[in-house]
Protein backbone atom coordinates (compact mmCIF):
# COMPACT_ATOMS: atom_id res chain seq x y z
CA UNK A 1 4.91 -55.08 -119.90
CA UNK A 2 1.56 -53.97 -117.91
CA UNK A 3 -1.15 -56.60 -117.38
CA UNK A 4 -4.04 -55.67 -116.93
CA UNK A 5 -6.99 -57.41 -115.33
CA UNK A 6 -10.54 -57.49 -115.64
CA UNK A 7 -12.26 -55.78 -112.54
CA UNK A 8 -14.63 -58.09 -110.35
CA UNK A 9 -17.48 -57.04 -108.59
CA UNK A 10 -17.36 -56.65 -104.89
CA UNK A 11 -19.11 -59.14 -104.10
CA UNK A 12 -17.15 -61.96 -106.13
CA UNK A 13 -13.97 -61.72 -104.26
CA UNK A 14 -14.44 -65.03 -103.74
CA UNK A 15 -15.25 -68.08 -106.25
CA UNK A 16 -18.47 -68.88 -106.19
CA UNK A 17 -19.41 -72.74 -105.67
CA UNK A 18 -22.01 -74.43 -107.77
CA UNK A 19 -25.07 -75.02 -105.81
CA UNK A 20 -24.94 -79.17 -106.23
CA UNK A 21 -23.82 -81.49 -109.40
CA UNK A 22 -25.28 -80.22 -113.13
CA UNK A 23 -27.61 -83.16 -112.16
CA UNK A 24 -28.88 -81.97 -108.93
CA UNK A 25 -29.43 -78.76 -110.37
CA UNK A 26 -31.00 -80.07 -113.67
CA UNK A 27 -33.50 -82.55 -112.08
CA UNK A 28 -35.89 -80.57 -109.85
CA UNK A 29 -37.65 -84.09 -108.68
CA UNK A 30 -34.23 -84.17 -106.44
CA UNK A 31 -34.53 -81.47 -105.05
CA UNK A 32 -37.34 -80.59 -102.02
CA UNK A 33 -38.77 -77.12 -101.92
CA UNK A 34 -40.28 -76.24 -98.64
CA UNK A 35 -42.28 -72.92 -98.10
CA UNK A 36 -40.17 -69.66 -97.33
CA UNK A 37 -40.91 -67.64 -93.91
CA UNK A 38 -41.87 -64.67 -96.84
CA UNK A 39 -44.09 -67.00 -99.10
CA UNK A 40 -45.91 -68.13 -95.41
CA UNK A 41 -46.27 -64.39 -94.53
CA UNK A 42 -47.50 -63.77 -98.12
CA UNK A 43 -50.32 -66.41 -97.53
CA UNK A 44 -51.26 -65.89 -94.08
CA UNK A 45 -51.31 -62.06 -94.93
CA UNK A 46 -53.90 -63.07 -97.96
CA UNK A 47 -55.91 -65.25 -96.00
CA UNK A 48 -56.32 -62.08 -93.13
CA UNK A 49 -57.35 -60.13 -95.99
CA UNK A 50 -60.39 -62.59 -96.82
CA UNK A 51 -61.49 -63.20 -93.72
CA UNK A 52 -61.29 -59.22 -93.15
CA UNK A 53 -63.30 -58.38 -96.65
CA UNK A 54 -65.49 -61.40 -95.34
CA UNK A 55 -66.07 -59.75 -91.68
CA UNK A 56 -66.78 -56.26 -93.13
CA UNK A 57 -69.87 -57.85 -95.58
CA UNK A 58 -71.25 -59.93 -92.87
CA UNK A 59 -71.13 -56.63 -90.18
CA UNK A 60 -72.59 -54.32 -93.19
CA UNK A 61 -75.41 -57.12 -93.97
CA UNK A 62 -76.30 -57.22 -90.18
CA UNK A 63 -76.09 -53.86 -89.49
CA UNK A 64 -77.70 -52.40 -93.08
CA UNK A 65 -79.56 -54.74 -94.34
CA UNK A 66 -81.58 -56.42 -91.80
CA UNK A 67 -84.01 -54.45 -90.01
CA UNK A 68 -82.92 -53.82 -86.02
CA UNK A 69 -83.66 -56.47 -83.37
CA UNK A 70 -86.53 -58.08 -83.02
CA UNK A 71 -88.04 -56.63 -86.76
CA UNK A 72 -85.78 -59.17 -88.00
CA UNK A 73 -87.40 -61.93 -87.09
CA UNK A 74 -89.08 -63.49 -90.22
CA UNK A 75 -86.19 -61.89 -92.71
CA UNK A 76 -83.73 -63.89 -94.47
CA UNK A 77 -80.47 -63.39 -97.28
CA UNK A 78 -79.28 -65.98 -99.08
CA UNK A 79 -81.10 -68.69 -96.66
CA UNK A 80 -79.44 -67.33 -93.27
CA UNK A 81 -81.67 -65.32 -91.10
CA UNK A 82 -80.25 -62.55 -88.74
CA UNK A 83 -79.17 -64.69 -85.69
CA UNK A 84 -76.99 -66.81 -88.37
CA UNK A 85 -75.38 -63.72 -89.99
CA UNK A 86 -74.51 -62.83 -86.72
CA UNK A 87 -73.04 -65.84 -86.39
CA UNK A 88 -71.43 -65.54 -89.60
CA UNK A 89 -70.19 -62.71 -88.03
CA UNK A 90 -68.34 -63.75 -84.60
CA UNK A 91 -67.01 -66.54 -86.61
CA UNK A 92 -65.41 -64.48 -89.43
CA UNK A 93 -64.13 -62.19 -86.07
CA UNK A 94 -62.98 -65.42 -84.20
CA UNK A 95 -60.60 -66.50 -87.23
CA UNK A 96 -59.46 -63.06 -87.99
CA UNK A 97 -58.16 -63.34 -84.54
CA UNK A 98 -56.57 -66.20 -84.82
CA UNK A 99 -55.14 -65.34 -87.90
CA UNK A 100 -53.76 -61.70 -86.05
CA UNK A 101 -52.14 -64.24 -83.46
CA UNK A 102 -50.51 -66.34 -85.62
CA UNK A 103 -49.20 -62.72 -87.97
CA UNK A 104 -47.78 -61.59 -84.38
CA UNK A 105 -46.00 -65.14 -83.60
CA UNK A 106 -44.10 -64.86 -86.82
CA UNK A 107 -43.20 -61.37 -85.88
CA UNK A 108 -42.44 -61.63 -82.02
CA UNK A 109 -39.32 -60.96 -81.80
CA UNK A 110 -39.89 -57.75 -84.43
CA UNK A 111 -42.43 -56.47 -81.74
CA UNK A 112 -40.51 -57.31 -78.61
CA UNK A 113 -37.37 -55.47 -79.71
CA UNK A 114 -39.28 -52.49 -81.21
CA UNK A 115 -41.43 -51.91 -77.87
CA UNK A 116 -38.18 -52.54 -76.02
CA UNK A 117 -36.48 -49.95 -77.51
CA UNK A 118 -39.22 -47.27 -76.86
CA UNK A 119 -39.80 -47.82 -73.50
CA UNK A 120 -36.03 -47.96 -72.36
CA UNK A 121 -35.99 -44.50 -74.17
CA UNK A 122 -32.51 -45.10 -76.38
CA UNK A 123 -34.40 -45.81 -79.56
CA UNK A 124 -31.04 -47.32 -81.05
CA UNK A 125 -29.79 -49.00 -79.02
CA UNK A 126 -30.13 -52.86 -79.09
CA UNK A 127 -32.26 -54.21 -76.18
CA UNK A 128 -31.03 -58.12 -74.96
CA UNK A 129 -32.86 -60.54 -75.77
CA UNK A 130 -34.57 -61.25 -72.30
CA UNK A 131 -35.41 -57.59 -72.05
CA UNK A 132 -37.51 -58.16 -75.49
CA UNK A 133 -39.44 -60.97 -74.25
CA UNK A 134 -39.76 -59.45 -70.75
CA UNK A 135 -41.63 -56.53 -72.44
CA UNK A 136 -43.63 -58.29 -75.13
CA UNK A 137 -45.20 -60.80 -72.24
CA UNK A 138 -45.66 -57.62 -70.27
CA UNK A 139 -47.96 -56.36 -73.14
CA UNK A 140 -49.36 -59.24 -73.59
CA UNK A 141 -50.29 -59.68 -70.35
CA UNK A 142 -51.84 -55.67 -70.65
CA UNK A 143 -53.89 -56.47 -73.75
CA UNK A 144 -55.65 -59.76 -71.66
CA UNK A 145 -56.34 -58.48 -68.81
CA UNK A 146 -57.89 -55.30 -70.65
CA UNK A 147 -60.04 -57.69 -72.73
CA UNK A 148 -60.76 -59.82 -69.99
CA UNK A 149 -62.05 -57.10 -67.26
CA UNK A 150 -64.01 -55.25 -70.03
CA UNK A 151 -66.11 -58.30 -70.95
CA UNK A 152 -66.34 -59.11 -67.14
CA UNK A 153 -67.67 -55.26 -66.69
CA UNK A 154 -70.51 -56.10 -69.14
CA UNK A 155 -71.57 -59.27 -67.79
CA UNK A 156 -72.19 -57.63 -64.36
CA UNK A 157 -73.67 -54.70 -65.71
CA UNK A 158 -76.05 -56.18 -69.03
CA UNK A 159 -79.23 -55.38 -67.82
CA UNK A 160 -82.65 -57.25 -68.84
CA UNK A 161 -86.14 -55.90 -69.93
CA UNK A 162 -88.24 -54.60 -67.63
């Protein structure tokens, strides 16, 4: 006599385990919910997209709207006058920043590896660990010293009137 069984999915070779007691997984007071590394990426992603839409108005308004320079002077929107949108400006820029720096702590070890495994050519192959962080530091270090000797450069050249 043949017996014949019902076929399980691959991935049910095993029995499963309920998560907790019928209680546990009945009363959600019980249980703590913290923030997933995707749900903090979702909302730090959002909040670069704000303060980008935010830094593209202010730039348009100073740019577009206002007259140039000094015609500016007695001209106002929405109670700010042209030095304060620029403000508005470098401060929008200044968190968008910040926000960019946080986005590429989450995702160091994506951009290490990635950058590692261009420059040692072998774009397969798995670069160690120290390798990784050798190279990101390396372009981080590249990036600063770019940023730094450019805004150095215009300090000693910025020339006054006259």
């Amino acid at each position: 006599m043949a017996t014949t069984e019902t076929p399980q999915p691959e991935h049910s070779q095993s029995p499963q385990k309920p998560a907790g007691t019928s209680a546990e997984r009945k009363s959600p007071a019980k249980r703590k919910r913290g923030w997933s590394w995707s749900e903090i990426n979702l909302l730090l992603d959002g909040l670069l997209l704000v303060v980008f839409v935010g830094l593209c108005i202010a730039s348009v308004i100073v740019r577009f709207v206002f007259p140039p320079g000094p015609a500016a002077k007695d001209w106002s929107l929405w109670g700010l006058d042209y030095d304060a949108w620029g403000g508005v400006q470098f401060g929008m820029l200044a968190a968008l920043t910040v926000g960019i720096l946080v986005h590429v702590m989450f995702h160091w070890s994506w951009v290490c590896n990635v950058l590692a495994s261009r420059l040692s050519g072998n774009k397969r192959a798995r670069v160690d660990d120290g390798m990784q962080t050798i190279y990101g530091v390396g372009l981080l270090i590249v990036l600063l010293n770019v940023i730094g000797i450019t805004v150095a450069a215009a300090v000693l050249m910025v020339q006054g009137p006259g």
